[in-house]
C-alpha atoms as a PDB file:
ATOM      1  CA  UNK A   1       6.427 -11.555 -10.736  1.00  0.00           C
ATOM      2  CA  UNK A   2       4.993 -12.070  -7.241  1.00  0.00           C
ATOM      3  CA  UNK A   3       2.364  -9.693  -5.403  1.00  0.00           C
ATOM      4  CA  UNK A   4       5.083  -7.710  -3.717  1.00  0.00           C
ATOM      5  CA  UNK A   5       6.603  -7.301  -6.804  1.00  0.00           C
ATOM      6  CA  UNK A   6       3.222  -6.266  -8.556  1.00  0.00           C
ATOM      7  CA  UNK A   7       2.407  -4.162  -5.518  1.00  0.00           C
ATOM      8  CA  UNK A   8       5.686  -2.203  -5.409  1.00  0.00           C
ATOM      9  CA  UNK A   9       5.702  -1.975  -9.668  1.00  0.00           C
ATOM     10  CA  UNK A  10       2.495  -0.020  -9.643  1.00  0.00           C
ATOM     11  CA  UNK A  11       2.445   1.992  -6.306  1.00  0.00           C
ATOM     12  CA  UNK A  12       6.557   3.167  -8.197  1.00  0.00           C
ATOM     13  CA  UNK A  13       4.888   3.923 -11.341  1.00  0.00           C
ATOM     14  CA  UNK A  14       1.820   5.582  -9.820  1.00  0.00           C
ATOM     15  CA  UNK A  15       3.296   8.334  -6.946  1.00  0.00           C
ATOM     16  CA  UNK A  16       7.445   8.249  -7.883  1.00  0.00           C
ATOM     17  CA  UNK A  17       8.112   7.489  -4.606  1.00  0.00           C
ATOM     18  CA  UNK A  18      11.055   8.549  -2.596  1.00  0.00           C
ATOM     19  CA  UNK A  19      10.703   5.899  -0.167  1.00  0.00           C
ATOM     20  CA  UNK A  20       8.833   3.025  -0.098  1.00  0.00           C
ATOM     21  CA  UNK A  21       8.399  -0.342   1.929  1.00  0.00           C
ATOM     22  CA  UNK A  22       5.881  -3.020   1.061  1.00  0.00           C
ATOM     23  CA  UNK A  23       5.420  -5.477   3.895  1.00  0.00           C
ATOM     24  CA  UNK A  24       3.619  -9.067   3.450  1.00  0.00           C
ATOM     25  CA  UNK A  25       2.125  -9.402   6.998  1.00  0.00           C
ATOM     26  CA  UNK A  26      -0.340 -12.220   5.783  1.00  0.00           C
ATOM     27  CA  UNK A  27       1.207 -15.006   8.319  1.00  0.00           C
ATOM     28  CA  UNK A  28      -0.303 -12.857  11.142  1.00  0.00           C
ATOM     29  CA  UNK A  29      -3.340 -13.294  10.105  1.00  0.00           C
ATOM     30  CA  UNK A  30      -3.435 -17.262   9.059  1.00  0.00           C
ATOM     31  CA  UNK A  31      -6.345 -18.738  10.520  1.00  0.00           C
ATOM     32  CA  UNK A  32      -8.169 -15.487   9.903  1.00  0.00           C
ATOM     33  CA  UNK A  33     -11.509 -15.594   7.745  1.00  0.00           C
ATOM     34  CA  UNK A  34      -9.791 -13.161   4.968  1.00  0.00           C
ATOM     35  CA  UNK A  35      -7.489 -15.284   4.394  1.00  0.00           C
ATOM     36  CA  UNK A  36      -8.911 -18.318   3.648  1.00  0.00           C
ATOM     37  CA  UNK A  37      -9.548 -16.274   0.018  1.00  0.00           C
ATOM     38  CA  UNK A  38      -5.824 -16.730  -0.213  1.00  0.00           C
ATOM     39  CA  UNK A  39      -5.552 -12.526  -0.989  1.00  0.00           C
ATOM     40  CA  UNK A  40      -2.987 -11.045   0.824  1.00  0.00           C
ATOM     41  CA  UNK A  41      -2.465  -8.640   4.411  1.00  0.00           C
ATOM     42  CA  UNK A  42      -0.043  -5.868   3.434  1.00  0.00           C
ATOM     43  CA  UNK A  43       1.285  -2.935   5.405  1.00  0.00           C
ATOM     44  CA  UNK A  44       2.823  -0.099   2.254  1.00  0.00           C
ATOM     45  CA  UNK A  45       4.543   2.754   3.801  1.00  0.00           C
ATOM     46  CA  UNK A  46       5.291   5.427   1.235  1.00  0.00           C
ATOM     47  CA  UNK A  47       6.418   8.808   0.934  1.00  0.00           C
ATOM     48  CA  UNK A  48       5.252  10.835  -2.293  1.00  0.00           C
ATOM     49  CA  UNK A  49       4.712  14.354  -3.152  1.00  0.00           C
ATOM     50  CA  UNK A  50       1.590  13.086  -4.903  1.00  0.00           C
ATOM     51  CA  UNK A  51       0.509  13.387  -1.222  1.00  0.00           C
ATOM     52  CA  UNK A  52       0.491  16.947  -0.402  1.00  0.00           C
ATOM     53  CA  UNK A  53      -2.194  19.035   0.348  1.00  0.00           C
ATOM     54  CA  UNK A  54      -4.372  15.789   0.748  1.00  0.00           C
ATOM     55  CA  UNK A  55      -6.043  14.399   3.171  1.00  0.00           C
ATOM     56  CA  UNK A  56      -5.456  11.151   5.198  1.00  0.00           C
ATOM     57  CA  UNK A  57      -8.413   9.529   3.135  1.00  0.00           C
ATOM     58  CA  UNK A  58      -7.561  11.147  -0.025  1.00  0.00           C
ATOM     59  CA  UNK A  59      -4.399   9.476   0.236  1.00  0.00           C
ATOM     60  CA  UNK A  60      -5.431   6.333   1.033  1.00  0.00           C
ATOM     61  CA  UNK A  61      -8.125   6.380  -1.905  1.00  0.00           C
ATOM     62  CA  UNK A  62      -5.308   7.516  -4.102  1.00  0.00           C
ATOM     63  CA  UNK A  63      -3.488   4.202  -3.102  1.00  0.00           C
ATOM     64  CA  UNK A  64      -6.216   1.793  -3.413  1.00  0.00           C
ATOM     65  CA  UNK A  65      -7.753   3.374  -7.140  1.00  0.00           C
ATOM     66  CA  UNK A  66      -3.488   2.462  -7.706  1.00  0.00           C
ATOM     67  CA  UNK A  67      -3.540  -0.564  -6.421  1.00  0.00           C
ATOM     68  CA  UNK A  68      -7.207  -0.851  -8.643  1.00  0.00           C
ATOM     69  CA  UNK A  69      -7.585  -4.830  -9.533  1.00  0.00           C
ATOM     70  CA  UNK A  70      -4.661  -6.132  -7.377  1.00  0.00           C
ATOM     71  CA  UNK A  71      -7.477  -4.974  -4.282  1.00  0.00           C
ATOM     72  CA  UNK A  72      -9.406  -7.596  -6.187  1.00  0.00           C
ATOM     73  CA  UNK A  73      -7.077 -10.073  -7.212  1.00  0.00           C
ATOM     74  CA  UNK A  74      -4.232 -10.007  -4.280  1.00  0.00           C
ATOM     75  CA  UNK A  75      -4.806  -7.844  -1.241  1.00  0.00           C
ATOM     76  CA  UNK A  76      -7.030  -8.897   0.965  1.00  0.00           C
ATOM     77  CA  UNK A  77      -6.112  -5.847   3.474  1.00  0.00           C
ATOM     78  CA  UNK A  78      -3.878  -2.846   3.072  1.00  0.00           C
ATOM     79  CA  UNK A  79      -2.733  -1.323   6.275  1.00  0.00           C
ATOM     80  CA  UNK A  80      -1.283   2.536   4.612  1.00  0.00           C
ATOM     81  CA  UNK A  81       1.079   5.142   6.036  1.00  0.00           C
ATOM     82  CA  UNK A  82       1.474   7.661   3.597  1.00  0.00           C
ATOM     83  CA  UNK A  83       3.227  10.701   3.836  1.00  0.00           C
ATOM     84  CA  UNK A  84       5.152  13.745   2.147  1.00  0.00           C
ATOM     85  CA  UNK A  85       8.416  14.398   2.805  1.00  0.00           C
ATOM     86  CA  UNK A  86       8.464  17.238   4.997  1.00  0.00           C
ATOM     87  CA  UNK A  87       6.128  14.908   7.101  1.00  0.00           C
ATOM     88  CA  UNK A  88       8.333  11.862   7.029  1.00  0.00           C
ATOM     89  CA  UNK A  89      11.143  14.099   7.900  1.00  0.00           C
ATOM     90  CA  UNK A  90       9.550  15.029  11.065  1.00  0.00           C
ATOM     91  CA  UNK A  91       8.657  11.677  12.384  1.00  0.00           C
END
C-alpha cells in the first residue's frame, strides 16, 4: 500500500467521508528543505459530518491525531480543507 493509499484508508475509516480527495503535491516542493526527509506534501480535502459544530482548528487537529504516526512517518506537510456538507454545498 502506498502513502495515498494509507492516507485515504485511515482519514475513510476515521470521519466516513462523503467526499474525499487526497492530493500528492510533493513535486512542488522538490528542492525544498522538508523534503529532503523524503515525507510527503499533501493537500486532503474532505467533507465529514464529524466536522460540525467544530472549529477550523478543531478540525484540522481532528485530522492530524487521524493521520497520528503517518505525520511522523509520511507527511511532511498537510495542506486541509475540511468541511460539512451543508458547507461544501455552498461553495
Amino acid at each position: 500500500m502506498n502513502r495515498l493509499e494509507r492516507i485515504r484508508a485511515v482519514l475513510e475509516q476515521s470521519f466516513t467521508p462523503e467526499h474525499l480527495v487526497i492530493e500528492d503535491e510533493s513535486g512542488q516542493h522538490a528542492g525544498h528543505a522538508g523534503a529532503a526527509s523524503g515525507r510527503g506534501h499533501f493537500y486532503v480535502e474532505i467533507v465529514s459530518a464529524v466536522f460540525a459544530g467544530k472549529s477550523l482548528l478543531a478540525r484540522h487537529r481532528l485530522v492530524y491525531a487521524a493521520l497520528g504516526t503517518l505525520m511522523q512517518t509520511d507527511i511532511h506537510a498537510l495542506r486541509i480543507q475540511a468541511r460539512t456538507s451543508d458547507e461544501a454545498s455552498r461553495a
